[in-house]
Protein backbone atom coordinates (compact mmCIF):
# COMPACT_ATOMS: atom_id res chain seq x y z
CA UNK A 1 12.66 146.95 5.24
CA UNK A 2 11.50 143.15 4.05
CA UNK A 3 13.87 142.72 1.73
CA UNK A 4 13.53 141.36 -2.32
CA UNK A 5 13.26 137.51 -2.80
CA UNK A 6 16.47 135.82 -3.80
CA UNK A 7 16.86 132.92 -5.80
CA UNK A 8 19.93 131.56 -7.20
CA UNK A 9 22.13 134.06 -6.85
CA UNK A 10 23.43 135.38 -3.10
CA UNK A 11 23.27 139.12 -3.27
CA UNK A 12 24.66 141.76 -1.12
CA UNK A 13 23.44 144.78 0.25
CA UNK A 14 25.26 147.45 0.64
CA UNK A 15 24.91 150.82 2.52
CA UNK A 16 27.35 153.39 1.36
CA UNK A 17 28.72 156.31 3.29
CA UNK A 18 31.55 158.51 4.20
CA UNK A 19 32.35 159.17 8.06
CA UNK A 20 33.93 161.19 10.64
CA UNK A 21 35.30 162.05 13.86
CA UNK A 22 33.14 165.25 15.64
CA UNK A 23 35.98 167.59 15.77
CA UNK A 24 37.75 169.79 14.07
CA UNK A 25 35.00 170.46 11.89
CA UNK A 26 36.85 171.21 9.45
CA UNK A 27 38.30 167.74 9.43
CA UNK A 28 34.57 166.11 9.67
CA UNK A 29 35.31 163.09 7.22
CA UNK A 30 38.80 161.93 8.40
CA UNK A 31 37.41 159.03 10.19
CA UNK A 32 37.24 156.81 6.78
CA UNK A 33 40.82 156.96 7.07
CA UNK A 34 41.20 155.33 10.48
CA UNK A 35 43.18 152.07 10.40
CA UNK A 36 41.84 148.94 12.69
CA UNK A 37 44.72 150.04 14.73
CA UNK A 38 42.87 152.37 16.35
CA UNK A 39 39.51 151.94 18.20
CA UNK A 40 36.78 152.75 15.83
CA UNK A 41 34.91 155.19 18.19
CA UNK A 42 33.76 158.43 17.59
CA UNK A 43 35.90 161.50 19.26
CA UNK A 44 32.14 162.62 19.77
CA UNK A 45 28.65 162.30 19.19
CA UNK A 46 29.27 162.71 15.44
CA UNK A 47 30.85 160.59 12.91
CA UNK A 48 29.40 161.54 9.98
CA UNK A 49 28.18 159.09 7.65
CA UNK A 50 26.13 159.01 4.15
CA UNK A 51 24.56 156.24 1.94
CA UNK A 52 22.51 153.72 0.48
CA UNK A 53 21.40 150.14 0.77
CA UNK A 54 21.30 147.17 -1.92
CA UNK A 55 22.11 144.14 -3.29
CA UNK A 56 24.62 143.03 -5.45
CA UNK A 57 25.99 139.67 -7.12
CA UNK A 58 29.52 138.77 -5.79
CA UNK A 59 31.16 139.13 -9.05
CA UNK A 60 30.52 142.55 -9.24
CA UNK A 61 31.32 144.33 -6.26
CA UNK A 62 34.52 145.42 -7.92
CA UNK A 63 32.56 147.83 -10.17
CA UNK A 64 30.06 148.94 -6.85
CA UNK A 65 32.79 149.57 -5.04
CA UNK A 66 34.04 151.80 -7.69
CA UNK A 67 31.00 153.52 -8.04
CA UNK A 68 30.54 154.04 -4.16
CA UNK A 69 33.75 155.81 -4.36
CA UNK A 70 33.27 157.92 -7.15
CA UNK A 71 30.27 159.35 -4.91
CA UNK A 72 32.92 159.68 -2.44
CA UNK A 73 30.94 157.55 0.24
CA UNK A 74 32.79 155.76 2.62
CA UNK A 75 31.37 153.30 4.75
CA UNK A 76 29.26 149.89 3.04
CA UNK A 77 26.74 147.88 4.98
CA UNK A 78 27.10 144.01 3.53
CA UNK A 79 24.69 141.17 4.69
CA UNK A 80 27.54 138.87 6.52
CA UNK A 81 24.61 136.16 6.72
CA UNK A 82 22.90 133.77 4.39
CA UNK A 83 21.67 130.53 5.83
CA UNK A 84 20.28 127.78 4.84
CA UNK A 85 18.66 124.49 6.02
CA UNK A 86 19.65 121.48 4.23
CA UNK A 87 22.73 121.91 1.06
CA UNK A 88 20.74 123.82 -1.81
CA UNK A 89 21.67 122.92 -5.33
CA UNK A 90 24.79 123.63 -7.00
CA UNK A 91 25.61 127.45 -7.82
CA UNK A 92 23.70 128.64 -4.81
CA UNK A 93 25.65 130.55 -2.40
CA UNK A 94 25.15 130.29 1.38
CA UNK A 95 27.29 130.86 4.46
CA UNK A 96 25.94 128.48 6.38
CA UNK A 97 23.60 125.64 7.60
CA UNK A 98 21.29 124.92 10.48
CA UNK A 99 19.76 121.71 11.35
CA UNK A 100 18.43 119.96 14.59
CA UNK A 101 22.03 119.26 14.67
CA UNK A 102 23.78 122.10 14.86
CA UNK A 103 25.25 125.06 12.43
CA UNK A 104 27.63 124.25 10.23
CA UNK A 105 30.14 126.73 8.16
CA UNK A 106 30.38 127.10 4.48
CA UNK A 107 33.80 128.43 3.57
CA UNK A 108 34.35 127.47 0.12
CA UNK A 109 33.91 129.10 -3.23
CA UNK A 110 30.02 129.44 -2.53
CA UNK A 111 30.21 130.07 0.76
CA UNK A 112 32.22 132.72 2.70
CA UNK A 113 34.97 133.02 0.32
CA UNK A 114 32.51 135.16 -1.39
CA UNK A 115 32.27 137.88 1.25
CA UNK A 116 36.24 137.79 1.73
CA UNK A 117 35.99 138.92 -2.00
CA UNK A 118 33.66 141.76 -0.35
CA UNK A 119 35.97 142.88 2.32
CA UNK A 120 39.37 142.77 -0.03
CA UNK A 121 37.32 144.61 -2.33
CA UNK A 122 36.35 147.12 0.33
CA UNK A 123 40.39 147.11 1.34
CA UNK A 124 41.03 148.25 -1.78
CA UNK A 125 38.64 150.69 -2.62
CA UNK A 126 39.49 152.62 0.85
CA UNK A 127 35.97 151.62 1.68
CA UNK A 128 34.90 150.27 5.91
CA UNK A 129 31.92 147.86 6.26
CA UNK A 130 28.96 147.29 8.74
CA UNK A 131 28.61 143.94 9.25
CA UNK A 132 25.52 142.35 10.12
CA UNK A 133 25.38 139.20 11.42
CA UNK A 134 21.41 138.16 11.09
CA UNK A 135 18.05 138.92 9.95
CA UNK A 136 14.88 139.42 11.08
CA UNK A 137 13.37 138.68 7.27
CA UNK A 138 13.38 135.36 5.82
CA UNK A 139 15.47 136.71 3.01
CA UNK A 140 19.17 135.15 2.89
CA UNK A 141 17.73 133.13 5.88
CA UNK A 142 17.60 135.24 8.77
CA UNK A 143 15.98 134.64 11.67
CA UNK A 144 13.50 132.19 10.40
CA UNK A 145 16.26 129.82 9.21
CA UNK A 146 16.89 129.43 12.92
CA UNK A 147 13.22 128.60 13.93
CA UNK A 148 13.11 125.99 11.14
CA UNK A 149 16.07 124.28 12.51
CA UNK A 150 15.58 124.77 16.31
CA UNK A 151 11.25 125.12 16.90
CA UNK A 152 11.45 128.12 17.71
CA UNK A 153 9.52 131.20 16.34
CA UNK A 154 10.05 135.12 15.77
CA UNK A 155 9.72 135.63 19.68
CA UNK A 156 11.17 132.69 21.42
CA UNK A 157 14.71 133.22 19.12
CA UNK A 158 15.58 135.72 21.40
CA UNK A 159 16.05 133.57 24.41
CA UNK A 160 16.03 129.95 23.17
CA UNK A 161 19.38 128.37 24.23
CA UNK A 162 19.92 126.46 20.97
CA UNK A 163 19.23 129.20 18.54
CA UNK A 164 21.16 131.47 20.46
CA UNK A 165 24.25 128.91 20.49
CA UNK A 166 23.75 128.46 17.28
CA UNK A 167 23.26 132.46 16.59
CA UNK A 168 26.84 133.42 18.51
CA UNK A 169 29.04 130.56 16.89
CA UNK A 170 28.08 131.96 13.35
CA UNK A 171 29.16 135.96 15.16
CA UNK A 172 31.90 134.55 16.57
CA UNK A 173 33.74 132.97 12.87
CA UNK A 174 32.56 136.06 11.73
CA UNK A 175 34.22 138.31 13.80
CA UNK A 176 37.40 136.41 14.09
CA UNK A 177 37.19 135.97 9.93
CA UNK A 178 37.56 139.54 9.67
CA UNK A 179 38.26 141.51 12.81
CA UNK A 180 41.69 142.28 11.54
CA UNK A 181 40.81 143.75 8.18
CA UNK A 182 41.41 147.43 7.88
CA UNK A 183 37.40 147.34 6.57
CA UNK A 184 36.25 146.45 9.39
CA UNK A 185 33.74 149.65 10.79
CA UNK A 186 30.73 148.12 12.70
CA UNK A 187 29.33 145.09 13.95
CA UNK A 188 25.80 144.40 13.61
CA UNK A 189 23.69 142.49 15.50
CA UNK A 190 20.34 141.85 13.02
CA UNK A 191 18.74 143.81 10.57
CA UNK A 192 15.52 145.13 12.02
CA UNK A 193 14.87 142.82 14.89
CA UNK A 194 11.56 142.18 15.91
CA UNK A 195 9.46 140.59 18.92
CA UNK A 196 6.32 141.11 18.26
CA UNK A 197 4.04 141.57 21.12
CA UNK A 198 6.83 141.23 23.17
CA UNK A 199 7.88 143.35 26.61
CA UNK A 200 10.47 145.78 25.24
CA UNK A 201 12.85 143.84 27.36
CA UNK A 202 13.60 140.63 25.93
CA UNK A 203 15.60 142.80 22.92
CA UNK A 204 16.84 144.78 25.25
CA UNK A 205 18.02 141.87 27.12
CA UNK A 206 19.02 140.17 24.50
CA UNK A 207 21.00 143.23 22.24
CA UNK A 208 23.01 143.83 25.75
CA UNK A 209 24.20 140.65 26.04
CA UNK A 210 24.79 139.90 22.52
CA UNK A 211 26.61 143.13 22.06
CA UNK A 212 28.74 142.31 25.40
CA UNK A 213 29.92 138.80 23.73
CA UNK A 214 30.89 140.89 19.95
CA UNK A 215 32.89 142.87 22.31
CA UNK A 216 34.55 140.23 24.26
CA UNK A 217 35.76 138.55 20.44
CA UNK A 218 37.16 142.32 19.33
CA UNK A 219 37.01 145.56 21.33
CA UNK A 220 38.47 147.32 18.51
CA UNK A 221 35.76 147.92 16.34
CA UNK A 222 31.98 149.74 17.27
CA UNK A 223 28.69 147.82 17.73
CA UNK A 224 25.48 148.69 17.16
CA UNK A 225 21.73 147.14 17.02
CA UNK A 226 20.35 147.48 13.18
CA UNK A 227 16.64 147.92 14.81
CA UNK A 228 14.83 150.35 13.09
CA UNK A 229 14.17 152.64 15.43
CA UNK A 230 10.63 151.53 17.34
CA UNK A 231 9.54 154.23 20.49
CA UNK A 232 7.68 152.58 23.72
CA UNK A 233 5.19 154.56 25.80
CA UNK A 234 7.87 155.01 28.11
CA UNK A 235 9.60 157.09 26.43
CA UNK A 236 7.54 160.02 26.52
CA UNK A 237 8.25 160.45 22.55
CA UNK A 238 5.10 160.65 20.22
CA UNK A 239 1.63 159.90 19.99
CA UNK A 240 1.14 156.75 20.52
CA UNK A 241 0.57 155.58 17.42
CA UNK A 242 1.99 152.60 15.44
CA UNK A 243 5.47 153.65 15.71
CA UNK A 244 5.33 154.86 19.38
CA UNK A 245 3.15 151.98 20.53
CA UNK A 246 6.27 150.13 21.42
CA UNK A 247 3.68 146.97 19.97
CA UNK A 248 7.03 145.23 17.96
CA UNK A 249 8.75 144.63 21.47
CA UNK A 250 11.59 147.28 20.61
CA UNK A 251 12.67 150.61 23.04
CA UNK A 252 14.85 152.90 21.12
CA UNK A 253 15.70 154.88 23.82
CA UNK A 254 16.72 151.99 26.58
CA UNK A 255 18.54 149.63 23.77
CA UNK A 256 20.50 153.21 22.88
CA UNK A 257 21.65 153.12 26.58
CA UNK A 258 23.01 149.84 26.60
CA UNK A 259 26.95 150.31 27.41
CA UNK A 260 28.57 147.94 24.63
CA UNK A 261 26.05 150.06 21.65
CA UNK A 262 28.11 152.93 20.59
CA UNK A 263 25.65 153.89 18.26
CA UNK A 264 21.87 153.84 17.61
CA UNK A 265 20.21 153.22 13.92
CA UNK A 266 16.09 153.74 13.24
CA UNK A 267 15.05 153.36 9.45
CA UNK A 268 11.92 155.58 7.77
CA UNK A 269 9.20 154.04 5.87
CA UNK A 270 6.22 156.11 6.10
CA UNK A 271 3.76 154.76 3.42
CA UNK A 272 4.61 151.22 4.83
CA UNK A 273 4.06 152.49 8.81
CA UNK A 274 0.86 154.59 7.56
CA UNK A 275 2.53 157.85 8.24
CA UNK A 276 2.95 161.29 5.16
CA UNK A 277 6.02 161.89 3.72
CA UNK A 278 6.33 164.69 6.00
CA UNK A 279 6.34 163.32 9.05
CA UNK A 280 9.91 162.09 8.25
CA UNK A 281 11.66 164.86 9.34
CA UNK A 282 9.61 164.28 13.04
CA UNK A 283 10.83 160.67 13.05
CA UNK A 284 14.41 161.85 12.36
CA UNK A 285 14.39 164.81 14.64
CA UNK A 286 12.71 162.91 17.86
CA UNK A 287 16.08 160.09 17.20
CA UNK A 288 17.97 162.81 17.24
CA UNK A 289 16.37 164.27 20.20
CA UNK A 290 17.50 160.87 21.67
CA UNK A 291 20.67 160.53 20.51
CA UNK A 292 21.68 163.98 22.23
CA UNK A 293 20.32 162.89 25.31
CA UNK A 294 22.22 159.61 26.07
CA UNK A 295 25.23 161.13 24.39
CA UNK A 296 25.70 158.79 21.62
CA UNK A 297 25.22 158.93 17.41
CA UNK A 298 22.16 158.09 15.74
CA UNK A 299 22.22 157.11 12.49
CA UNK A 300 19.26 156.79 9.69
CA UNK A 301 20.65 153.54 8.36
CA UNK A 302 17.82 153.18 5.79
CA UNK A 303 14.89 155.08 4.37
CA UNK A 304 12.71 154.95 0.82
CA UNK A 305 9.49 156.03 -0.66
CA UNK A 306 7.82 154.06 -3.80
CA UNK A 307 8.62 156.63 -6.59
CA UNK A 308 11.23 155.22 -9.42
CA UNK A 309 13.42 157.96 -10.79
CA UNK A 310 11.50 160.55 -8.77
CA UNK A 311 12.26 160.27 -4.89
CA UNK A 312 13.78 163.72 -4.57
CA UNK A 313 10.39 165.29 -3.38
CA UNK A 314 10.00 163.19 -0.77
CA UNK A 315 13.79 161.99 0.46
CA UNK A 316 15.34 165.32 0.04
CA UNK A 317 13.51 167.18 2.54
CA UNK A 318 14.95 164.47 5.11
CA UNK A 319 18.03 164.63 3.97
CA UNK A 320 18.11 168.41 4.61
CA UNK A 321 16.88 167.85 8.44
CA UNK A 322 19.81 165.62 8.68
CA UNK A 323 22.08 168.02 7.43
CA UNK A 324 20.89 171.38 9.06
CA UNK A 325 18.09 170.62 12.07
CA UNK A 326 20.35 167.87 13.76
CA UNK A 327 23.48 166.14 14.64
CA UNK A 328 22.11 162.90 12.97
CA UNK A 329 25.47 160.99 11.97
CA UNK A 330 24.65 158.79 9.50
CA UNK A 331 21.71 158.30 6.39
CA UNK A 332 21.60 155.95 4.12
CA UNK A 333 19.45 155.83 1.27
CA UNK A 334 17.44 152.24 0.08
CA UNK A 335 18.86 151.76 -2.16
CA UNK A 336 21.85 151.76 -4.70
CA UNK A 337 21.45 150.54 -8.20
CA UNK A 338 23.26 150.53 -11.40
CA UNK A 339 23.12 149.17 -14.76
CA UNK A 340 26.97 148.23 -14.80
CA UNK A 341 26.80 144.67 -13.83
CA UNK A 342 27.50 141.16 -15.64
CA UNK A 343 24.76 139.33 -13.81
CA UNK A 344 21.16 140.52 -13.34
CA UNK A 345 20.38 141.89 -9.78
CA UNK A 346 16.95 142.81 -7.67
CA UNK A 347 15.52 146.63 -7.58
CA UNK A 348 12.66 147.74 -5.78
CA UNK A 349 10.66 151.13 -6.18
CA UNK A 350 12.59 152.53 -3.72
CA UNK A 351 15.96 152.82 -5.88
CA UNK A 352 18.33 155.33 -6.47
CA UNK A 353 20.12 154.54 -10.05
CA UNK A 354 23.78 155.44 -9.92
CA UNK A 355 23.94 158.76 -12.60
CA UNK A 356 20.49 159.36 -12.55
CA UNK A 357 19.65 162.07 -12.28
CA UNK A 358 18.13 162.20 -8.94
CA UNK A 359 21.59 160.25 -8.19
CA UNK A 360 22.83 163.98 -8.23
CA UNK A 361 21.05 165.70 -5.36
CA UNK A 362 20.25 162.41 -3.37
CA UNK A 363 23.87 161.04 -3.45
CA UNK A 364 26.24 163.07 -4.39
CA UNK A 365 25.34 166.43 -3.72
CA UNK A 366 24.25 164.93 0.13
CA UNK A 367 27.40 163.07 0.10
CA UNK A 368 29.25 166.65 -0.03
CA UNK A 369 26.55 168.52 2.18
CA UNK A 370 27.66 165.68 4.91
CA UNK A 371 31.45 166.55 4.05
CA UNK A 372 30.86 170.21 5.19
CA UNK A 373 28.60 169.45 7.76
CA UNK A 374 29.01 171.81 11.00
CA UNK A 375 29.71 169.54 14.17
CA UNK A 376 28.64 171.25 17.49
């Protein structure tokens, strides 16, 4: 999902979730406990996670990360980018810079030392992160802070030596940064990449040997695309339409065979892709379809529907087709609010408010449906 402008402030997005190993199944959710010592793969197809996406100001992830465990979810996806191209005035946070020059690090007290305070929060809180390193959006940056530097544009990024350079210095200090932290969960490689009107192969290309370098900096720790989930004609899956078309240059089911992905993600948006509400459970069900195919997790890593304080009629039916039509590992909810912070942060219509009461069923009754979830 295009995410909310952000001005002044660098916020973080979170999704939230608890996780697994496949078997026993009565031990579904014991893979949250895992220590960096051991290689963060699944013992199967299933590693059960549950969440929800959003931002948050630095100076209060303390209290979010309190919350998130309170709801007894596990694993937190936090933007690990924000770039910039020239030094933006004082108070603004930003990890790092790109110019004609080069990229350049920001590791001071508005740069990364604000997403160490994310991962020791996460430390303490008993809480694992997915990491993402980019983004296809020109929020926090992204992709397009690349083109501005380097000439490029949304489809030659993918293969444009400088960018790329650029692109896989930034993974690697990220990687080393943190690799070691027992918080560590998932690498990511961009939120929803994109090429449009590209052949499906240039992301292919591109995720396999992207992944192949994460791996070569830490082999410890899973990676996984961040795409949201696009079908090509070759597939075979669907009718053709928008989502099927394969039009955005992205192949679900070829990127979820790539050898150094241990895990596939899609996202659900149906009033934004022109699809009903109920067509969700399809989407999920054909990635799960997938999924138990190649032999790897799929996870819903994001999914919302324009209705403040009153999502359950729509969400909760997907959430149920997670939970008892398929082995789907992972959903996570856009996204997580609360009224419990010091500094303002952004909302959309998609937002679930922490002790709502929609919070309830969508959070914390899931989060326990996903506990006792069956794994065959």
């Amino acid at each position: 999902m295009k995410f909310l402008s952000v001005v002044g402030v660098f916020l973080t997005s979170l999704t939230l979730a608890s996780a697994a190993p496949s078997k026993p199944a009565t031990g579904l959710h014991q893979w949250s406990k895992r220590q960096t010592s051991t290689v963060s793969k699944p013992d199967g197809r299933l590693f059960n996670i549950n969440g929800t996406t959003q931002y948050f100001a630095d100076q209060d992830v303390d209290t979010v990360m309190s919350e998130i465990a309170a709801t007894e979810l596990k694993v937190v996806r936090v933007w690990a980018f924000g770039s910039v191209n020239t030094i933006p005035q004082a108070g603004t946070i930003y990890f790092q810079i790109l110019n004609s020059t080069g990229s350049y690090l920001n590791t001071g007290a508005d740069g990364l030392a604000r997403l160490d305070a994310v991962v020791a929060s996460a430390e303490t809180h008993g809480i694992q992160l997915v990491l993402p390193f980019t983004n296809n959006w020109s929020d926090l940056g992204g992709i397009p802070s690349y083109n501005a530097a380097f000439g490029d544009n949304g489809t030659s990024w993918y293969t444009s030596p400088p960018s790329q350079t650029a692109y896989r210095a930034y993974i690697e200090a990220i990687v080393n940064r943190y690799k070691n932290s027992s918080a560590i969960f998932a690498w990511e490689l961009c939120n929803e990449p994109r090429c449009q009107g590209c052949d499906t192969s240039v992301i292919t290309n591109w995720a396999a040997n992207t992944s192949s370098y994460v791996k070569s900096l830490d082999s410890a720790h899973m990676v996984t695309l961040g795409d949201e989930g696009w079908f090509a004609p070759a597939d075979g899956v669907g009718d053709g339409s928008y989502a099927y078309g394969g039009d955005v240059g992205v192949d679900f089911t070829a990127n979820l065979k790539i050898e150094t992905l241990d895990y596939g993600t899609f996202h659900l948006y149906p009033d934004s892709w022109g699809y009903n509400y109920t067509w969700g459970s399809t989407w999920i069900e054909e990635h799960d379809q997938i999924g138990s195919q190649i032999g790897k997790p799929v996870v819903l890593e994001e999914y919302g529907s324009p209705f403040p304080h009153n999502h359950t009629g729509t969400e909760a039916p997907w959430q149920t087709t997670v939970v008892n039509a398929t082995q789907v590992a992972y959903d996570s909810f856009w996204q997580f609010a609360t009224i419990n912070l010091t500094s303002g942060s952004q909302y959309d219509v998609n937002s679930i408010w922490y002790n709502d009461t929609e919070y309830t069923v969508l959070a914390r009754q899931h989060a326990a449906d996903m506990l006792a979830k069956k794994v065959s």
